[in-house]
C-alpha atoms as a PDB file:
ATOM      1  CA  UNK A   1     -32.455  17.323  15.995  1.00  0.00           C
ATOM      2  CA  UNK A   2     -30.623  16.393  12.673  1.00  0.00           C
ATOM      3  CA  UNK A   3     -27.008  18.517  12.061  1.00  0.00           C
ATOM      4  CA  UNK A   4     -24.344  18.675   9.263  1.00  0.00           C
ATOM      5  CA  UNK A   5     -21.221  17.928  10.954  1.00  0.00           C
ATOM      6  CA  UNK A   6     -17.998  17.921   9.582  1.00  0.00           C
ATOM      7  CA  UNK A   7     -15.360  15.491  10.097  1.00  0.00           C
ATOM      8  CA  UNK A   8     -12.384  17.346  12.252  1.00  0.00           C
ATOM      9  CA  UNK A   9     -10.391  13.892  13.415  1.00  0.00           C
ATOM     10  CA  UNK A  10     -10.243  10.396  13.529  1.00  0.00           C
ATOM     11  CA  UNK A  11      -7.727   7.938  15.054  1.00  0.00           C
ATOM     12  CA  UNK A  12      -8.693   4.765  13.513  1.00  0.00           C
ATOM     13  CA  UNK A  13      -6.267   2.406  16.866  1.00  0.00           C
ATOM     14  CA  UNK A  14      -8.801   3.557  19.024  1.00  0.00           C
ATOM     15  CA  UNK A  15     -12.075   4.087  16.778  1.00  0.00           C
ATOM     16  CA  UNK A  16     -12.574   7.816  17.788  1.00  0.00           C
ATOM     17  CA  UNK A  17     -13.479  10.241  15.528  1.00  0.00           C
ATOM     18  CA  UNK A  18     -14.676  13.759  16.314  1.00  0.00           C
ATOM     19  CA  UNK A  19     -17.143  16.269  14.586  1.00  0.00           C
ATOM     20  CA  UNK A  20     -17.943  19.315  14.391  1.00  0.00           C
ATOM     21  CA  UNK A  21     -21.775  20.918  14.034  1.00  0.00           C
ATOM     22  CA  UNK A  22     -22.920  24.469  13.518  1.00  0.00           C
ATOM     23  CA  UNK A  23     -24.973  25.429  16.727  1.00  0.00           C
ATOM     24  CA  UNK A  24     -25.941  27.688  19.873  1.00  0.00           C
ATOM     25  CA  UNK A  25     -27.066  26.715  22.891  1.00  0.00           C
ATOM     26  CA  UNK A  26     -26.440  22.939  23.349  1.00  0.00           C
ATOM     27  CA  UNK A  27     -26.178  21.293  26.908  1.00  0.00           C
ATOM     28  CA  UNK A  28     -22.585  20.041  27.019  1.00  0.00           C
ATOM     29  CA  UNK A  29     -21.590  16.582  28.201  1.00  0.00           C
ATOM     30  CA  UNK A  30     -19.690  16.624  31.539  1.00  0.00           C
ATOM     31  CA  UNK A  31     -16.169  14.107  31.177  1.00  0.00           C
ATOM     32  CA  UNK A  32     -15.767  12.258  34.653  1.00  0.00           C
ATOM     33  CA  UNK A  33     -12.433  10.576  35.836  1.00  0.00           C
ATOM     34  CA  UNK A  34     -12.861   6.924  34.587  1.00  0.00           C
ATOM     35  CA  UNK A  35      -9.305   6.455  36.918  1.00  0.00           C
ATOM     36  CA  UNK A  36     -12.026   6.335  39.701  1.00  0.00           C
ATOM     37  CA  UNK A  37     -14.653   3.953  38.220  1.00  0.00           C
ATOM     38  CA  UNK A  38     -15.325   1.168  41.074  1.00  0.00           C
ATOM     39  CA  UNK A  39     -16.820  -1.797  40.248  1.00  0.00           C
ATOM     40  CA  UNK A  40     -20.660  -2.358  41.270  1.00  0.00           C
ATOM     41  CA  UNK A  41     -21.396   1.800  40.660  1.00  0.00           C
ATOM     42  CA  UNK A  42     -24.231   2.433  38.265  1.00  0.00           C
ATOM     43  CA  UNK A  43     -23.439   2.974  34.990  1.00  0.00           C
ATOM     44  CA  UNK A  44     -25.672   3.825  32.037  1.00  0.00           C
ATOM     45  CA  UNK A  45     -25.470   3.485  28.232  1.00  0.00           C
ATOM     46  CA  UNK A  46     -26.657   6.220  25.418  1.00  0.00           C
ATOM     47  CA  UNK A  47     -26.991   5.323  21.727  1.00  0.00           C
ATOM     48  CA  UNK A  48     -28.507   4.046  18.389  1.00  0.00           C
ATOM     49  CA  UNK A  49     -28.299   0.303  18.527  1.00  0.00           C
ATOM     50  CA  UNK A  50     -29.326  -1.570  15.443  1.00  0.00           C
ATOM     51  CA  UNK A  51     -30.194   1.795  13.333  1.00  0.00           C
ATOM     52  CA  UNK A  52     -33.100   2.858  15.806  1.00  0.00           C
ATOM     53  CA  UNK A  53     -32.992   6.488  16.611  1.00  0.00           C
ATOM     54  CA  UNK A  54     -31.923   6.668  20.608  1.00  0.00           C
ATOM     55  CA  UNK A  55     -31.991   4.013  23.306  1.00  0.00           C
ATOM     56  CA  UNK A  56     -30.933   3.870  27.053  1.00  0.00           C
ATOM     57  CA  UNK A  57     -29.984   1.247  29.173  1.00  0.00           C
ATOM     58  CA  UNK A  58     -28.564   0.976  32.424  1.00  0.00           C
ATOM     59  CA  UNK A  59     -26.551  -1.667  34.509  1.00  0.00           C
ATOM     60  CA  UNK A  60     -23.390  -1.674  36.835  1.00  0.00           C
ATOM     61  CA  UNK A  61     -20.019  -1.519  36.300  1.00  0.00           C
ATOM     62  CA  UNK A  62     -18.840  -4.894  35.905  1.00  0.00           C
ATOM     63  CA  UNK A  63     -14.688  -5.317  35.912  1.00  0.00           C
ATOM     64  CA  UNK A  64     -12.543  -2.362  35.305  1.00  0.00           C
ATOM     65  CA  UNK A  65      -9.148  -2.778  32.987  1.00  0.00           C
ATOM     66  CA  UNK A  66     -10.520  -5.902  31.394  1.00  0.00           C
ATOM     67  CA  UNK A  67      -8.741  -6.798  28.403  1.00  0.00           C
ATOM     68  CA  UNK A  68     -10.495  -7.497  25.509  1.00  0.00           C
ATOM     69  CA  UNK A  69      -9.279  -7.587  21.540  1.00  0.00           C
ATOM     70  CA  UNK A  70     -11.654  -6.905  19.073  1.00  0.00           C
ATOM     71  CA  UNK A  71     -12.194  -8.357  15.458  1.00  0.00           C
ATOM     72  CA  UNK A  72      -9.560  -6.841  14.482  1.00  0.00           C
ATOM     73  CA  UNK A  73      -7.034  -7.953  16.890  1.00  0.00           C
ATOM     74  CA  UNK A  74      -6.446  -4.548  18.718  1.00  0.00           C
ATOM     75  CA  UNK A  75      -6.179  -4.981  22.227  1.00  0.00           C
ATOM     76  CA  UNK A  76      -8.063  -2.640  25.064  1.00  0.00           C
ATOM     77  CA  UNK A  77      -8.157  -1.957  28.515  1.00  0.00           C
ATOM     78  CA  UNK A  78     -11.879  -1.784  28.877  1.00  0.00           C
ATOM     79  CA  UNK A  79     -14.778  -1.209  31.504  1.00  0.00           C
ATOM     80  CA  UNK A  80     -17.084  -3.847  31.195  1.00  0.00           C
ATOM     81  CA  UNK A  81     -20.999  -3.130  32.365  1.00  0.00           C
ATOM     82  CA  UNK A  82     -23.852  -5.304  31.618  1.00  0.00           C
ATOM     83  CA  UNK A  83     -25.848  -2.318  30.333  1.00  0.00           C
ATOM     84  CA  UNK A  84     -26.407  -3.440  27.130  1.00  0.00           C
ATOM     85  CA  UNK A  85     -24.147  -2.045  24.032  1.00  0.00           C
ATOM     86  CA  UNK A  86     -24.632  -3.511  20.704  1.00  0.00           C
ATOM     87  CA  UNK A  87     -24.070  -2.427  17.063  1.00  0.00           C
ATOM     88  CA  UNK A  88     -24.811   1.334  16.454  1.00  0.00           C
ATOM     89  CA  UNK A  89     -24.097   1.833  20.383  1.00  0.00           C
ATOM     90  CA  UNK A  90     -20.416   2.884  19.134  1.00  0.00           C
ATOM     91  CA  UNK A  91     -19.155   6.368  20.370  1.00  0.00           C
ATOM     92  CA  UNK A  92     -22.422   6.634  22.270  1.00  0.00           C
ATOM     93  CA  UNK A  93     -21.886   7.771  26.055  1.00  0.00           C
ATOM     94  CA  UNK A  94     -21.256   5.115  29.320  1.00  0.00           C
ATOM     95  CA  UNK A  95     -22.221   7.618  32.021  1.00  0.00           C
ATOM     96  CA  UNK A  96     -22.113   7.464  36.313  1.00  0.00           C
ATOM     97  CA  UNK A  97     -24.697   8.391  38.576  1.00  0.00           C
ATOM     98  CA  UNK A  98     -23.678  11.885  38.227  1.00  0.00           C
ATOM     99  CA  UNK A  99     -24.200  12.211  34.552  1.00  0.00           C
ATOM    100  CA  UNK A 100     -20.307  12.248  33.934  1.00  0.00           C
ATOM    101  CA  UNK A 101     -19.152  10.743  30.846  1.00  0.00           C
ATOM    102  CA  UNK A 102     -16.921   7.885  32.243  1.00  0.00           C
ATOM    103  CA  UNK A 103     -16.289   5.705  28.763  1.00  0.00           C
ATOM    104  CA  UNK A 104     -17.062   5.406  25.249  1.00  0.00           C
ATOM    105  CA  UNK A 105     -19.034   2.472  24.531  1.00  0.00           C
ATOM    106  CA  UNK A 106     -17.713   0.381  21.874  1.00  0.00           C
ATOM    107  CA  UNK A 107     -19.739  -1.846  19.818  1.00  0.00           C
ATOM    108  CA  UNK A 108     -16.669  -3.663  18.517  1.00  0.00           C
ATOM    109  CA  UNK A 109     -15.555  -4.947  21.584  1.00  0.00           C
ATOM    110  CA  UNK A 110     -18.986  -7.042  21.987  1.00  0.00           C
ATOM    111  CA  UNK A 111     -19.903 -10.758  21.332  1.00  0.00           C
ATOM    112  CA  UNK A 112     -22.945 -12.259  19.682  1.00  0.00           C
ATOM    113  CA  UNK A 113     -22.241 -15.247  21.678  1.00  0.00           C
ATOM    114  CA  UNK A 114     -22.744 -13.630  25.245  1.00  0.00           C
ATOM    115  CA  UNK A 115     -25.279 -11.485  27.294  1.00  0.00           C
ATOM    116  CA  UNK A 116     -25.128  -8.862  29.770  1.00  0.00           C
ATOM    117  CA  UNK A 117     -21.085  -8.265  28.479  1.00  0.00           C
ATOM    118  CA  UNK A 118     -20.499  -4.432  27.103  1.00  0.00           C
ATOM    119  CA  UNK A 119     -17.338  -2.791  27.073  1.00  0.00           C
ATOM    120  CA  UNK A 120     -16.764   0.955  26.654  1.00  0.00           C
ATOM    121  CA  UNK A 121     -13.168   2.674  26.540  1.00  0.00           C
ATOM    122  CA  UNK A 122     -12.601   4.615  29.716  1.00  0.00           C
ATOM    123  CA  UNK A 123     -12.778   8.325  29.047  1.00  0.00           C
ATOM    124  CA  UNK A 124      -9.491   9.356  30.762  1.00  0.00           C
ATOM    125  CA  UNK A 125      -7.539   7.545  28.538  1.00  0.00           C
ATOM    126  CA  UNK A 126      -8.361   8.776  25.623  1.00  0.00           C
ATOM    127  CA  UNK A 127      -8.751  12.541  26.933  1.00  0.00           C
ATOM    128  CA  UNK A 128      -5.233  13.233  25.377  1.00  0.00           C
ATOM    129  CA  UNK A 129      -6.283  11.618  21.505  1.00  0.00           C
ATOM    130  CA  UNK A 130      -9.779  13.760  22.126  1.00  0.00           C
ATOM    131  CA  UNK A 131      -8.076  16.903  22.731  1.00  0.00           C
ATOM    132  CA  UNK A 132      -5.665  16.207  19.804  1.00  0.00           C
ATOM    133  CA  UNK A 133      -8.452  15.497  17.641  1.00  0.00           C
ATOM    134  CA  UNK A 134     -10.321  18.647  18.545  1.00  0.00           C
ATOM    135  CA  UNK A 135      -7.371  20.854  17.651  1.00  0.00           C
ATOM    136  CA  UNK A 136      -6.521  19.882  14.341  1.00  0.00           C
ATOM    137  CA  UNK A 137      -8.300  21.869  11.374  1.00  0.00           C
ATOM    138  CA  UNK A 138     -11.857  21.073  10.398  1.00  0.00           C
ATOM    139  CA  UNK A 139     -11.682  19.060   7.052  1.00  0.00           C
ATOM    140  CA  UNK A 140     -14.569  19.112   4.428  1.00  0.00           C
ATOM    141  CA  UNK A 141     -13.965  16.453   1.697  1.00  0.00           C
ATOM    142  CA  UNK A 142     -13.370  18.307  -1.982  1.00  0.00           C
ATOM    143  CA  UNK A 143     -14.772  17.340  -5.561  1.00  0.00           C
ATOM    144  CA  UNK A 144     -14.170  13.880  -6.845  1.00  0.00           C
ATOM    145  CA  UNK A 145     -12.717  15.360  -9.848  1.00  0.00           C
ATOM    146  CA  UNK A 146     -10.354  17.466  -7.688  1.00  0.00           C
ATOM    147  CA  UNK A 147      -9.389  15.147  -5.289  1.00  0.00           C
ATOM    148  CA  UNK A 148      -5.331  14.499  -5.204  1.00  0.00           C
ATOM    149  CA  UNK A 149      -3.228  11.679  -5.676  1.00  0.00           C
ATOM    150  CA  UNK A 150       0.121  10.470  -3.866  1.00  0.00           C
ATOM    151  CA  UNK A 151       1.357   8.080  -7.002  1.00  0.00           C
ATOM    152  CA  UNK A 152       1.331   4.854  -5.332  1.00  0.00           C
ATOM    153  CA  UNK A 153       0.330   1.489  -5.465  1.00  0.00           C
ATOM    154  CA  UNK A 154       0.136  -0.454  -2.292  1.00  0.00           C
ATOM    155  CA  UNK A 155      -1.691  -2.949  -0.178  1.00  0.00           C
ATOM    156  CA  UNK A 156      -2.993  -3.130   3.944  1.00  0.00           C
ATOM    157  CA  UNK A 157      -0.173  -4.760   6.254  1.00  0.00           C
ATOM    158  CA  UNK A 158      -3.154  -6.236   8.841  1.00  0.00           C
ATOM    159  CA  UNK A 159      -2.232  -7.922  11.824  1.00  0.00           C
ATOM    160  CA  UNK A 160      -1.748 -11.090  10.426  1.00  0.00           C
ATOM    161  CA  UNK A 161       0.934  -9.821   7.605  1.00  0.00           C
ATOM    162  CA  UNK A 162       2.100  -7.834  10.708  1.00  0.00           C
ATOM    163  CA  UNK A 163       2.885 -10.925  12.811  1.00  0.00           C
ATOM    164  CA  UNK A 164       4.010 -13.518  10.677  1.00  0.00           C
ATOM    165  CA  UNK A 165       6.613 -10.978   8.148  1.00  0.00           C
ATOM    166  CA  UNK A 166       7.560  -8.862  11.235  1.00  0.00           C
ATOM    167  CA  UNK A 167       6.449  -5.316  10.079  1.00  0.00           C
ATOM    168  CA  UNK A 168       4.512  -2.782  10.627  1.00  0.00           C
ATOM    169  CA  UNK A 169       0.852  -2.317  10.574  1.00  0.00           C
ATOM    170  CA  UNK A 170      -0.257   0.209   7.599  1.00  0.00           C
ATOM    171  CA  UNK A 171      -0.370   0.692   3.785  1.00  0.00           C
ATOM    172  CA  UNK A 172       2.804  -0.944   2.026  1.00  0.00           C
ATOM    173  CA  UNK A 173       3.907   0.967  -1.117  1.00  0.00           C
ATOM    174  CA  UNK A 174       4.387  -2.317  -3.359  1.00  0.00           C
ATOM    175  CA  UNK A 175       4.929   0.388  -6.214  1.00  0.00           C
ATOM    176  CA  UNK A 176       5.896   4.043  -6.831  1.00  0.00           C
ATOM    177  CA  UNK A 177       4.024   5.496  -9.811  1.00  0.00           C
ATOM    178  CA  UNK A 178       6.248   7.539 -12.723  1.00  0.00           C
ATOM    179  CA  UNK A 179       4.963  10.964 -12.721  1.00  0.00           C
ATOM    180  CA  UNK A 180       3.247  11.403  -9.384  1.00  0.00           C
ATOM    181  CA  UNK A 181       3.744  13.266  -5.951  1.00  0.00           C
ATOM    182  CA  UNK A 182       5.654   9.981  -4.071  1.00  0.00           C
ATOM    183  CA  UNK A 183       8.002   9.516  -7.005  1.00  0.00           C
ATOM    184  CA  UNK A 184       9.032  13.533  -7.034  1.00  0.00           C
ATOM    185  CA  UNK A 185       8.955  13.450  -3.074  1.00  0.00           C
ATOM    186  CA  UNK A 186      11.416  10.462  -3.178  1.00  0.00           C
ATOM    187  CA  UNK A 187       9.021   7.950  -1.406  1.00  0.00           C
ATOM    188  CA  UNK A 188      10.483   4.117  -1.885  1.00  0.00           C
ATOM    189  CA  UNK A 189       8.620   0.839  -2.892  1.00  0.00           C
ATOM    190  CA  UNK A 190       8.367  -1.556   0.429  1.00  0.00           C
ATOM    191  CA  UNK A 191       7.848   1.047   2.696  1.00  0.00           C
ATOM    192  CA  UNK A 192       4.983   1.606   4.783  1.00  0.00           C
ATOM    193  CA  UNK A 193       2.696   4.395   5.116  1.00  0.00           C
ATOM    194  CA  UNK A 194       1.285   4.736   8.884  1.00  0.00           C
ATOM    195  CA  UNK A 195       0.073   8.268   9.062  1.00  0.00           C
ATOM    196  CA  UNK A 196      -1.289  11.209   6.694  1.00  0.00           C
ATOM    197  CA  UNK A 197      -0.910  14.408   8.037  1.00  0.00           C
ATOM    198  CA  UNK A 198      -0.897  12.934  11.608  1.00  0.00           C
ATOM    199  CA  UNK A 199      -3.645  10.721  11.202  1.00  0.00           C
ATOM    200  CA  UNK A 200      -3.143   7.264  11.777  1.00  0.00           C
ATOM    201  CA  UNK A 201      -3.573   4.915   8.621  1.00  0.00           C
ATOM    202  CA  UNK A 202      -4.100   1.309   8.960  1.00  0.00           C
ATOM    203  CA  UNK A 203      -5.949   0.339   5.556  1.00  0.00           C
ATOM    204  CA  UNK A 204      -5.476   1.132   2.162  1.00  0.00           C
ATOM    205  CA  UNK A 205      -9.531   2.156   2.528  1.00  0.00           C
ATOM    206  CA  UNK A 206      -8.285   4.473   5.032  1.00  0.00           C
ATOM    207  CA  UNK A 207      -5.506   6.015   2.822  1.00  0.00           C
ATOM    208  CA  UNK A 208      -7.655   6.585   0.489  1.00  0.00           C
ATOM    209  CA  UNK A 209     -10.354   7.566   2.601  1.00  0.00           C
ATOM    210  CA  UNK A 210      -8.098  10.547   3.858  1.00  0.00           C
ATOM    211  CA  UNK A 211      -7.171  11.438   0.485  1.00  0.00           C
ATOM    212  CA  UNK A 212     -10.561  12.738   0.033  1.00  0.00           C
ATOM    213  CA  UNK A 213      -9.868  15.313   1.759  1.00  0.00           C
ATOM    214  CA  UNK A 214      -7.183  16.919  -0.076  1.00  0.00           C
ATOM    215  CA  UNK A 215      -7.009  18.622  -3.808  1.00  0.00           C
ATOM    216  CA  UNK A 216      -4.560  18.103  -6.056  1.00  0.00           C
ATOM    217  CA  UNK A 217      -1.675  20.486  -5.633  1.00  0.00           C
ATOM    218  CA  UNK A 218      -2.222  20.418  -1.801  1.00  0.00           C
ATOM    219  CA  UNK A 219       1.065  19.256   0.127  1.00  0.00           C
ATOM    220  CA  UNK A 220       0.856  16.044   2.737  1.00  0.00           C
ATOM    221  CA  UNK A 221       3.260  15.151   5.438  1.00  0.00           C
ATOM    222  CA  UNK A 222       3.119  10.967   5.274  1.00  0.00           C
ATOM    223  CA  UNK A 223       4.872   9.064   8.361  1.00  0.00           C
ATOM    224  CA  UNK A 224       6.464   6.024   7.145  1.00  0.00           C
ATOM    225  CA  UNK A 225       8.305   3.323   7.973  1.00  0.00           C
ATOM    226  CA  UNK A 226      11.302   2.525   5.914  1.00  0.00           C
ATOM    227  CA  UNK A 227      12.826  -0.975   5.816  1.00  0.00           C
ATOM    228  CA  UNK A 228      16.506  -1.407   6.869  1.00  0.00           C
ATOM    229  CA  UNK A 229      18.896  -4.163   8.024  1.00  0.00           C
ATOM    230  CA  UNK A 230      18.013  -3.256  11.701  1.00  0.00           C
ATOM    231  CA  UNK A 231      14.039  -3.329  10.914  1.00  0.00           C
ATOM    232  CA  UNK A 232      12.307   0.008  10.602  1.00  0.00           C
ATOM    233  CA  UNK A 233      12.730   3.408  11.251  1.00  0.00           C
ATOM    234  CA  UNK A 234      10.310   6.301  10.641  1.00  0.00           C
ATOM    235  CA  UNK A 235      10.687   9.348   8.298  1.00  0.00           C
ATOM    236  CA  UNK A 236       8.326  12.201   7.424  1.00  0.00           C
ATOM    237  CA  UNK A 237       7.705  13.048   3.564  1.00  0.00           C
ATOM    238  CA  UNK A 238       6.364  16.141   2.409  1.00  0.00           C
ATOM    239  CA  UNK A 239       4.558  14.563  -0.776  1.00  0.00           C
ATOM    240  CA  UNK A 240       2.412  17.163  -3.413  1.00  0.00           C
ATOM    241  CA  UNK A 241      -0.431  15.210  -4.649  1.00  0.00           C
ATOM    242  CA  UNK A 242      -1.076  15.227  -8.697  1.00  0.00           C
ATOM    243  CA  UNK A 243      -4.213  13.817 -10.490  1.00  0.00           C
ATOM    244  CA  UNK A 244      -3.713  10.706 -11.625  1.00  0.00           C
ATOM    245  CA  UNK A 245      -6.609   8.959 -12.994  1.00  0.00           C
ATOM    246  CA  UNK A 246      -7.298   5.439 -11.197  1.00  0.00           C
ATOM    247  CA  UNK A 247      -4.804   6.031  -8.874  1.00  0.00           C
ATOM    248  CA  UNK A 248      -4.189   6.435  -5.211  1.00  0.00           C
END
């Protein structure tokens, strides 16, 4: 059965994001104690892979706590099963013999280059970002033409820029824009935006992917790091966003 849903949360270090659907009556998925996992139990994997419309397959537990790194470069504590997880598996559930959700299977963490080698992120350690998620206020993106603007131009800080210039991951504000939100909120050129209104931001796309959410005239609370002789130190900016055309 097909839903709306509406986008309540994401945390883009972990690639969680929760919605939220309009309906009665659903069968609720039970969350286990991944803390308890032993390797050689049964385990079982639930999703879409490669755009088809449900698939199940099953397997053991593998390792717990590998570490693995993604594309990206993020690094995870991760159950490995050979239950097969590949693209489109992401999100979908890694359950026990009990039909307890132990992890979240994460296509991300796989490799072209191997078999029988899928990795899910083990459910009790992201019950706290869940629950976080859950509680913040359904969003529901607004009108192109109403959509609002912080007044900045900026560029990602990936891990790469991260490592080798020695600053944080995030959205660096390479200029303030005359006229906007970030110039009347006092936001400064070089520093770097790592949250909007609590959710993490670790792309420009994401920035402005977030934005999309808000109307101009709306008020946003934007973490950021500020550069200083002793490295960085966070602030929170209450910034009103304008309509600026082009702009971000």
């Amino acid at each position: 059965t097909e839903y709306d849903a509406k986008v309540i949360g994401t945390d883009s270090y972990s690639d969680l994001a929760v919605l939220k659907i309009e309906a009665e009556n659903l069968t609720t998925a039970t969350l286990g104690n991944s803390e308890t996992v032993n390797v050689g139990e049964f385990a079982m994997a639930i999703g879409n892979p490669l755009g088809m419309d449900s698939s199940v397959t099953c397997g053991v537990v593998s390792a717990i706590d590998r570490e693995v790194s993604d594309s990206e470069g993020n690094t995870y504590l991760a159950i490995q099963t050979d239950a097969a997880i590949n693209s489109g598996n992401s999100g979908g559930a890694l359950l026990n013999a009990k039909g307890e959700v132990i992890g979240i299977n994460s296509a991300k963490l796989y490799g072209t280059s191997v078999e029988s080698m899928g990795y899910a992120i083990p459910i009790s350690d992201v019950k706290d970002i869940l629950n976080e998620l859950m509680n913040r206020e359904t969003k529901v993106k607004v009108a192109e033409n109403k959509r609002g603007s912080i007044g900045i131009q900026g560029a990602t800080v990936d891990e790469t820029y991260s490592q080798v210039y020695n600053m944080p991951e995030g959205v660096f504000v390479s200029q303030i824009l005359e006229g906007g939100g970030a110039e009347k909120a006092g936001l400064q050129a070089n520093c770097i935006i790592t949250k909007i209104n609590g959710t993490s931001i670790a792309t420009m796309e994401e920035l402005i992917a977030e934005l999309e959410y808000y109307e101009v005239g709306e008020t946003v609370e934007l973490t950021v790091q500020v550069p200083g002789r002793g490295g960085y130190t966070e602030e929170k900016i209450d910034v009103t966003l304008y309509k600026m055309k082009d702009q971000n």
